[in-house]
N, C-alpha and C. Protein backbone atom coordinates (compact mmCIF):
# COMPACT_ATOMS: atom_id res chain seq x y z
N UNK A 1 0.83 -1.17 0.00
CA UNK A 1 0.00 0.00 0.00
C UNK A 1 0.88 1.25 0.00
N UNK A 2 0.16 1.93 -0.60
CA UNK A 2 1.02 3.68 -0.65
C UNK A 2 0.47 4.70 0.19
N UNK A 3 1.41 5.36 0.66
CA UNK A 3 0.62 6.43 1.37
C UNK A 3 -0.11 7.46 0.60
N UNK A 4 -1.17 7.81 1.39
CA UNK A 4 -2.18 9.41 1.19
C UNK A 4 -2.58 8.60 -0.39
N UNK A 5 -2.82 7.66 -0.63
CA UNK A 5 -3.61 7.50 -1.99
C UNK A 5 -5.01 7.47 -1.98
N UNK A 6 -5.58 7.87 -3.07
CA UNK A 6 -7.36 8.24 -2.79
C UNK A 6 -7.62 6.71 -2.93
N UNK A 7 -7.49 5.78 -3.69
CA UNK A 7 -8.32 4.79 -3.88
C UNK A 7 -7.64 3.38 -2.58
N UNK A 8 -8.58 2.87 -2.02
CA UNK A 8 -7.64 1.85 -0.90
C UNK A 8 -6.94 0.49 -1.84
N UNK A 9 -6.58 -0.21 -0.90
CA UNK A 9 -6.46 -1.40 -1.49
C UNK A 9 -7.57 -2.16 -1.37
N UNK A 10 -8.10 -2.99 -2.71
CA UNK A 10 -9.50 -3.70 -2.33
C UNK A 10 -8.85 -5.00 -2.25
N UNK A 11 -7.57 -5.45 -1.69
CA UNK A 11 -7.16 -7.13 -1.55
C UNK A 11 -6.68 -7.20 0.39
N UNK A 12 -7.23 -5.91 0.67
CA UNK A 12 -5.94 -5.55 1.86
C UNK A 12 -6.55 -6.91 3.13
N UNK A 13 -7.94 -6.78 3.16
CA UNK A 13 -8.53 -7.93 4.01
C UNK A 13 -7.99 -9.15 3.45
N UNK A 14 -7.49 -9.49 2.22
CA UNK A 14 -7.10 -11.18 2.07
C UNK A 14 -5.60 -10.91 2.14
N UNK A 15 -4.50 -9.61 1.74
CA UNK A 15 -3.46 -9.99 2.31
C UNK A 15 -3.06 -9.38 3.81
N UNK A 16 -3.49 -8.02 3.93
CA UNK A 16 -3.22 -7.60 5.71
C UNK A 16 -2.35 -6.25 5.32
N UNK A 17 -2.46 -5.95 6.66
CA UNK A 17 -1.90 -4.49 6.95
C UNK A 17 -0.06 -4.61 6.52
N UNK A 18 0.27 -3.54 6.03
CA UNK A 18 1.67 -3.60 5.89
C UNK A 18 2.31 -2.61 6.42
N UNK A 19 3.50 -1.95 6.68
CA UNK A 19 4.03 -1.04 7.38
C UNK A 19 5.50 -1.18 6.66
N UNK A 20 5.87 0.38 6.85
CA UNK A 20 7.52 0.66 6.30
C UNK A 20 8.40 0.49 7.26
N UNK A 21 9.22 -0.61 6.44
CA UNK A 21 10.18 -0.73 7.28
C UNK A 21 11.93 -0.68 6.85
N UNK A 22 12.84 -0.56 7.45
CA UNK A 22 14.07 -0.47 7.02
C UNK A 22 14.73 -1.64 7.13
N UNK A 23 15.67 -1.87 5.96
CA UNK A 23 16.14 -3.45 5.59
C UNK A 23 18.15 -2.86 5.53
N UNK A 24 18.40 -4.18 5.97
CA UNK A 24 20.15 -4.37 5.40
C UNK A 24 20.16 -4.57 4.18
N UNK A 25 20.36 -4.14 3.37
CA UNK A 25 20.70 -4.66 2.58
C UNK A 25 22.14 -4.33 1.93
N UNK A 26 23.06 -5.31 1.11
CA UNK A 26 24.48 -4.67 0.73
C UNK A 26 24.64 -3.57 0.35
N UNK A 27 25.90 -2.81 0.76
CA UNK A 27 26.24 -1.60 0.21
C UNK A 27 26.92 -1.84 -1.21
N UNK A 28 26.80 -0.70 -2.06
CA UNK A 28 27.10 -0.07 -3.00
C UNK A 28 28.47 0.01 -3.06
N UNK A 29 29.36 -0.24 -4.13
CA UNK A 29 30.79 0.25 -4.24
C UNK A 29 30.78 1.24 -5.35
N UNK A 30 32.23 1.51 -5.77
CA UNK A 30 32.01 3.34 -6.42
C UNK A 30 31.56 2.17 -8.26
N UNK A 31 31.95 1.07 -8.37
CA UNK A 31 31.52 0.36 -9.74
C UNK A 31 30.09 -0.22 -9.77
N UNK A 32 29.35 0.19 -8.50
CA UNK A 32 27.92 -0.56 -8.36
C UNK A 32 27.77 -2.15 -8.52
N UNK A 33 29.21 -2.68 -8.48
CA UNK A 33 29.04 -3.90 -7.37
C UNK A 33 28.24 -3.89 -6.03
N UNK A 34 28.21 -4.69 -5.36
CA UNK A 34 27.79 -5.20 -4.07
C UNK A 34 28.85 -5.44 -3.41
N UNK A 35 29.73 -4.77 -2.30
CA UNK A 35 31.17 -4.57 -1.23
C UNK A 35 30.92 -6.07 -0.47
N UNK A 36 31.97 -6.45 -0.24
CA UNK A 36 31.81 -7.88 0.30
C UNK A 36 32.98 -7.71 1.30
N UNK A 37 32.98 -8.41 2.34
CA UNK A 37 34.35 -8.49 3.54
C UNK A 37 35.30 -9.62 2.80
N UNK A 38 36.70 -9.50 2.81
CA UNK A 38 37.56 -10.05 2.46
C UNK A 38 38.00 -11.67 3.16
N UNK A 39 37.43 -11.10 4.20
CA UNK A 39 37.91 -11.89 5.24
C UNK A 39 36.35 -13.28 5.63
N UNK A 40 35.40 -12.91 5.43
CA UNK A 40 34.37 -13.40 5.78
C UNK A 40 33.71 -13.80 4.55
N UNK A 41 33.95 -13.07 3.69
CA UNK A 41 33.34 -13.36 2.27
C UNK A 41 31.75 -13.10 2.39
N UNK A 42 31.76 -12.37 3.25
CA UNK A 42 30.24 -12.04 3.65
C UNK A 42 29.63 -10.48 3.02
N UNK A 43 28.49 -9.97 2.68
CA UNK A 43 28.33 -8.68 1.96
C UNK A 43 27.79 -7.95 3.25
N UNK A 44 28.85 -6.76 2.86
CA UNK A 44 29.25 -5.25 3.82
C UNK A 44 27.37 -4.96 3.96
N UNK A 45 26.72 -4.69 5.20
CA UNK A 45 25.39 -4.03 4.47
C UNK A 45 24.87 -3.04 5.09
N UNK A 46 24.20 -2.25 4.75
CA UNK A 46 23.92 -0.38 5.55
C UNK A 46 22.52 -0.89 5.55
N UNK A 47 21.97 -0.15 6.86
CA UNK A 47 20.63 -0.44 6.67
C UNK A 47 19.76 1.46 5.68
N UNK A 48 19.08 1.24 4.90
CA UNK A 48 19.01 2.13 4.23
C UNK A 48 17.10 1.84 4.33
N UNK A 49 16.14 3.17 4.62
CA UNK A 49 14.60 2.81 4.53
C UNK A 49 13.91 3.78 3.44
N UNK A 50 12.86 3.98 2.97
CA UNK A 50 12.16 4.50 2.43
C UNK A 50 12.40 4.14 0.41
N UNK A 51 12.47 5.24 0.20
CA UNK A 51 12.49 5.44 -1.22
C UNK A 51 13.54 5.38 -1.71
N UNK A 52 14.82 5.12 -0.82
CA UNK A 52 16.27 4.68 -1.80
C UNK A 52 16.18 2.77 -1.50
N UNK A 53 15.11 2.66 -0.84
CA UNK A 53 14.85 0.54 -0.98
C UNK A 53 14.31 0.11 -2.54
N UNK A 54 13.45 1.61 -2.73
CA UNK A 54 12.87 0.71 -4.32
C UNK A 54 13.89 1.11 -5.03
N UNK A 55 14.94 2.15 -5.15
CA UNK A 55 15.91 2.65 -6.27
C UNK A 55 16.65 1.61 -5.74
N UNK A 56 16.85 1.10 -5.43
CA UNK A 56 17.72 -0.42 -5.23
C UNK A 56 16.76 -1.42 -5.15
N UNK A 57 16.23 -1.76 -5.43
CA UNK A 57 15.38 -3.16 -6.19
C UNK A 57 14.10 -3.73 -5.19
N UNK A 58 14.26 -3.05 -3.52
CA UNK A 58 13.64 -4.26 -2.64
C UNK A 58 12.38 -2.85 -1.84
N UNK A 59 11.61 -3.91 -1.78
CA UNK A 59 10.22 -3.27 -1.10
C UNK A 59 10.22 -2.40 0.12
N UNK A 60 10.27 -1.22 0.22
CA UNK A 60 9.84 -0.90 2.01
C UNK A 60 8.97 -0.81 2.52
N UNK A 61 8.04 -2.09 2.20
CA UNK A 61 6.95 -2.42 3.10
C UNK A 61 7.36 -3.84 3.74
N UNK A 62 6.85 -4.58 4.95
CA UNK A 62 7.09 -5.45 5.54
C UNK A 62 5.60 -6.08 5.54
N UNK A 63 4.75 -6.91 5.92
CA UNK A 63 3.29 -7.61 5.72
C UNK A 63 3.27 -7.66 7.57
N UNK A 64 2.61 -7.21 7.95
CA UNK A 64 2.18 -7.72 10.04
C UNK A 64 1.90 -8.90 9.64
N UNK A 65 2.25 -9.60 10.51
CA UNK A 65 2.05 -10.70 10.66
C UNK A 65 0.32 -11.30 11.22
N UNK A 66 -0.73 -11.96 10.93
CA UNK A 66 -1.39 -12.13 11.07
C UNK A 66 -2.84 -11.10 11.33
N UNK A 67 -2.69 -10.19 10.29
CA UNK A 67 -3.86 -9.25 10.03
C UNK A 67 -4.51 -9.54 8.65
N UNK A 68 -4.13 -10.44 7.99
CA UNK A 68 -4.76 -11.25 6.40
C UNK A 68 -5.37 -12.21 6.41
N UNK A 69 -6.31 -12.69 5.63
CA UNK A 69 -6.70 -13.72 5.57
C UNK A 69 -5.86 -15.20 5.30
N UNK A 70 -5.11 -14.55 4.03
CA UNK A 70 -3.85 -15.58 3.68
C UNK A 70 -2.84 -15.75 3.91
N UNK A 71 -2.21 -16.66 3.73
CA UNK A 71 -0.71 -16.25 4.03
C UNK A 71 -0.34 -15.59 2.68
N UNK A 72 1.06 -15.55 3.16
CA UNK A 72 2.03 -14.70 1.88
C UNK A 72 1.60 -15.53 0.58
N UNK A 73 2.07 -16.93 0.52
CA UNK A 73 1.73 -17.74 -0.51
C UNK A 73 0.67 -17.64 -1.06
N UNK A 74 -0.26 -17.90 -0.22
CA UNK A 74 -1.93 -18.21 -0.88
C UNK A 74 -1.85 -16.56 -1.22
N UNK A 75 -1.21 -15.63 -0.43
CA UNK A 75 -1.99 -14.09 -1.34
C UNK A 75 -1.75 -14.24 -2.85
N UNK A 76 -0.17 -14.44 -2.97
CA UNK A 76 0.38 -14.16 -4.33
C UNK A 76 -0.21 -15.35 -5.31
N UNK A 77 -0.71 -16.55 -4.67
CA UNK A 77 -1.58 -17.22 -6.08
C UNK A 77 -2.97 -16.42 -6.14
N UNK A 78 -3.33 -16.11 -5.22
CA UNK A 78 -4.78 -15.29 -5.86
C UNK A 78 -4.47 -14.31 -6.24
N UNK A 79 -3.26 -13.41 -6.36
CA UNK A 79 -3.30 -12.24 -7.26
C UNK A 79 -2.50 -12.65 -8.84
N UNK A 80 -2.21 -13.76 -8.14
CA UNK A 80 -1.69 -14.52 -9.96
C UNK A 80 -2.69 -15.00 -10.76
N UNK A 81 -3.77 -15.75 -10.11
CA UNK A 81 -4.93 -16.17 -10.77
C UNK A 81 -5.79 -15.23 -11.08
N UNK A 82 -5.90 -13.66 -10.11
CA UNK A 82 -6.59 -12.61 -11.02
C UNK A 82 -6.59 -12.10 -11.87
N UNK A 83 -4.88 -11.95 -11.92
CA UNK A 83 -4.44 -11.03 -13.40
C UNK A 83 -4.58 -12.40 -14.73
N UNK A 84 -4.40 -13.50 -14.37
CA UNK A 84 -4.88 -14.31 -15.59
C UNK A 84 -6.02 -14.03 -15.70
N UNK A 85 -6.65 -14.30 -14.97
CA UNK A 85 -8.04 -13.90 -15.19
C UNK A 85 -9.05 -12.83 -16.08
N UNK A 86 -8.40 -11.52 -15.66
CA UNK A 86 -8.40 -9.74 -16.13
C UNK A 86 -7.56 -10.05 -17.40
N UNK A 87 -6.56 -10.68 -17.52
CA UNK A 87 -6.18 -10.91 -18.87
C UNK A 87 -6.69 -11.46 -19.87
N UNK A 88 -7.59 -12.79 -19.53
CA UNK A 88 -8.28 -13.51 -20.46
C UNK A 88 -9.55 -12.79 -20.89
N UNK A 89 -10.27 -12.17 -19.35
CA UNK A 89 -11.26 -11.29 -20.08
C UNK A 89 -11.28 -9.89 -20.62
N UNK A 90 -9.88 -9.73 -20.69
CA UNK A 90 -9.89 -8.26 -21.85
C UNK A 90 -9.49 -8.46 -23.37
N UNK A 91 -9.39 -9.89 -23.55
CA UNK A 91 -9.53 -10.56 -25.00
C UNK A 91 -9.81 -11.82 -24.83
N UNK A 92 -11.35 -12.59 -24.79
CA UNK A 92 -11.39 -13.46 -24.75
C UNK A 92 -11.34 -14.60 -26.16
N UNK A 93 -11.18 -13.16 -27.32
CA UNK A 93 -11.04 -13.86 -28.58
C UNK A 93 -9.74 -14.08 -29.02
N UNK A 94 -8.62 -13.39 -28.48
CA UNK A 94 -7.04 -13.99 -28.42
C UNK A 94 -6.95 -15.33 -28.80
N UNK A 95 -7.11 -16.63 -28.04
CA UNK A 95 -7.04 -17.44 -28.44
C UNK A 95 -7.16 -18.00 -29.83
N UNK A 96 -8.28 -17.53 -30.38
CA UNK A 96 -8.61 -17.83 -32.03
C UNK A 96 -8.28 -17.28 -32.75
N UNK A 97 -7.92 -15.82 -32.22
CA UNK A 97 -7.38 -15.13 -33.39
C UNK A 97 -5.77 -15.46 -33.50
N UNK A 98 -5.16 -16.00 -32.75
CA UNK A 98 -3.81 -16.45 -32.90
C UNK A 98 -3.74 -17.96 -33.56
N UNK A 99 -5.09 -18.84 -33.48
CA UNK A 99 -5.08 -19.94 -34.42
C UNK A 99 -5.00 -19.43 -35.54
N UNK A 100 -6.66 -19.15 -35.64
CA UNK A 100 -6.51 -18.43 -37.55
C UNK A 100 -5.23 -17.58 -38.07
N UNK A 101 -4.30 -16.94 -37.33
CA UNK A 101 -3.67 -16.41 -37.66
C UNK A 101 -2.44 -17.47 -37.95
N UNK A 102 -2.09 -18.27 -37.67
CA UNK A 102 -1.42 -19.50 -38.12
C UNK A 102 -1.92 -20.07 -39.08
N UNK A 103 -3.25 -20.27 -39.23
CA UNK A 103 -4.06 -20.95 -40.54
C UNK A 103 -3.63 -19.87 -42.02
N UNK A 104 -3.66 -18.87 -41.32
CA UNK A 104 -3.49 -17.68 -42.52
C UNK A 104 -1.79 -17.88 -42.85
N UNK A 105 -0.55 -17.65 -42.26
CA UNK A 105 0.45 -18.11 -42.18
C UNK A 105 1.09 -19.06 -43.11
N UNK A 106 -0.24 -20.10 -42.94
CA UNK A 106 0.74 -21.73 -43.84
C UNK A 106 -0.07 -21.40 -44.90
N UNK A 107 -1.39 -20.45 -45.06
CA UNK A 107 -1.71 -20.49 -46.46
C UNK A 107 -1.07 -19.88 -47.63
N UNK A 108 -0.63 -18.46 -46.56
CA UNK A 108 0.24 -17.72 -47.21
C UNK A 108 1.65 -18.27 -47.63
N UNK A 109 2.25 -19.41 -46.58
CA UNK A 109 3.67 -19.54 -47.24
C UNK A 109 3.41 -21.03 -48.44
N UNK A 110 2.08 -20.94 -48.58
CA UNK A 110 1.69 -22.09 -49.79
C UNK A 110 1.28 -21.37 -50.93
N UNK A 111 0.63 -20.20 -50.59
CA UNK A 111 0.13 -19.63 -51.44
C UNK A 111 1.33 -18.96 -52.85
N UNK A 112 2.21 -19.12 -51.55
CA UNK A 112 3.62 -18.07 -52.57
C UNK A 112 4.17 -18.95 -53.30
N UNK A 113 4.16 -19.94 -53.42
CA UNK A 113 5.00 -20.71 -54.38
C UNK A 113 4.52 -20.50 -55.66
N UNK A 114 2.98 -21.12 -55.92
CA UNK A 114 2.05 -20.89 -57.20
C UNK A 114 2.33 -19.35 -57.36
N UNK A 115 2.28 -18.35 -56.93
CA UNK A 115 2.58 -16.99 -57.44
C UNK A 115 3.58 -16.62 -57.80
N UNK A 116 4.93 -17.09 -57.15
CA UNK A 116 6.08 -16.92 -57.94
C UNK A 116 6.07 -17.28 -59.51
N UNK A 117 5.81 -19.08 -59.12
CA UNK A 117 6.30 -19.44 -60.42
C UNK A 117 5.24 -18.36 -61.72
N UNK A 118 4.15 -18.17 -61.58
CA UNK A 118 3.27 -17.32 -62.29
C UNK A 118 3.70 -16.09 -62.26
N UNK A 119 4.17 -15.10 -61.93
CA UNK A 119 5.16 -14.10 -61.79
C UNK A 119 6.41 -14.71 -62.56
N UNK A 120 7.22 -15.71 -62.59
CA UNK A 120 7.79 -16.08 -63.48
C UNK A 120 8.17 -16.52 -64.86
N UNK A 121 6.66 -16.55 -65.25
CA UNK A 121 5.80 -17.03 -66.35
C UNK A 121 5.47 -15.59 -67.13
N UNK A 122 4.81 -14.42 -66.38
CA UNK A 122 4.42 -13.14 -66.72
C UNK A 122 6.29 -12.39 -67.35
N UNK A 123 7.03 -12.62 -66.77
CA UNK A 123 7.95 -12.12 -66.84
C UNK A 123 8.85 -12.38 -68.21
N UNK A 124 8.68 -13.63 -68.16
CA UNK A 124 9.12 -14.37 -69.49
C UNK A 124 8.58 -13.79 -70.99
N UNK A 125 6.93 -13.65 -70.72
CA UNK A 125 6.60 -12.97 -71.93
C UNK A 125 6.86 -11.62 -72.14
N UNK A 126 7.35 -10.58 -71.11
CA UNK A 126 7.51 -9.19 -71.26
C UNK A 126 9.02 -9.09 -71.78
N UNK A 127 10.19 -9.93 -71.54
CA UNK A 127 11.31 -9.85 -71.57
C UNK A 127 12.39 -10.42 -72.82
């Protein structure tokens, strides 16, 4: 969830309240590697929160623990099975039109042979 946004989340009862939180994650070197200890072989890490977590790849939200209906798992298959879902019904004719469009395909690369050679034929008498 985002802050001060007008519209809520309408999944927030099946996954739960979330809150910002600050993460370790590895530091930065001046080549934008990831700094690692020499000695430990372990990665150097700063704890860094807000809006420099997404300019580096990772979420600053955390999920409370037991304010959802689902767990983590079961959330992310029901928001996987929705967007299939919202996908199938914003073209439910996709499917066929990507058959026929293969049917059209092999007619066309059949169709071209007989036209060449006839194009080959036309050519003969002009030349």
């Amino acid at each position: 969830m985002y802050e001060n946004v007008g519209m809520p989340h309408a999944l927030v009862e099946l996954q739960g309240v979330q809150k910002k939180v600050c993460k370790q994650i590895p530091k930065l070197a001046a080549n934008g590697g990831e700094m690692m200890d020499a000695l430990s072989q372990g990665y150097l890490t700063e704890e860094v929160c807000g809006m420099d977590l997404v300019a580096r790849g990772y979420s600053p939200l955390a999920l409370v623990e037991s304010t959802g209906r689902l767990s983590a798992e079961e959330y992310e298959q029901v928001v996987y099975d929705l967007t299939n879902f919202l996908y199938y019904v914003a073209d439910p004719t996709r499917l066929e039109r990507e058959r026929t469009g293969v049917f059209v395909l092999i007619f066309l690369a059949f169709f071209f042979v007989p036209a060449y050679l006839l194009a080959r034929e036309y050519k003969k008498e002009f030349h």
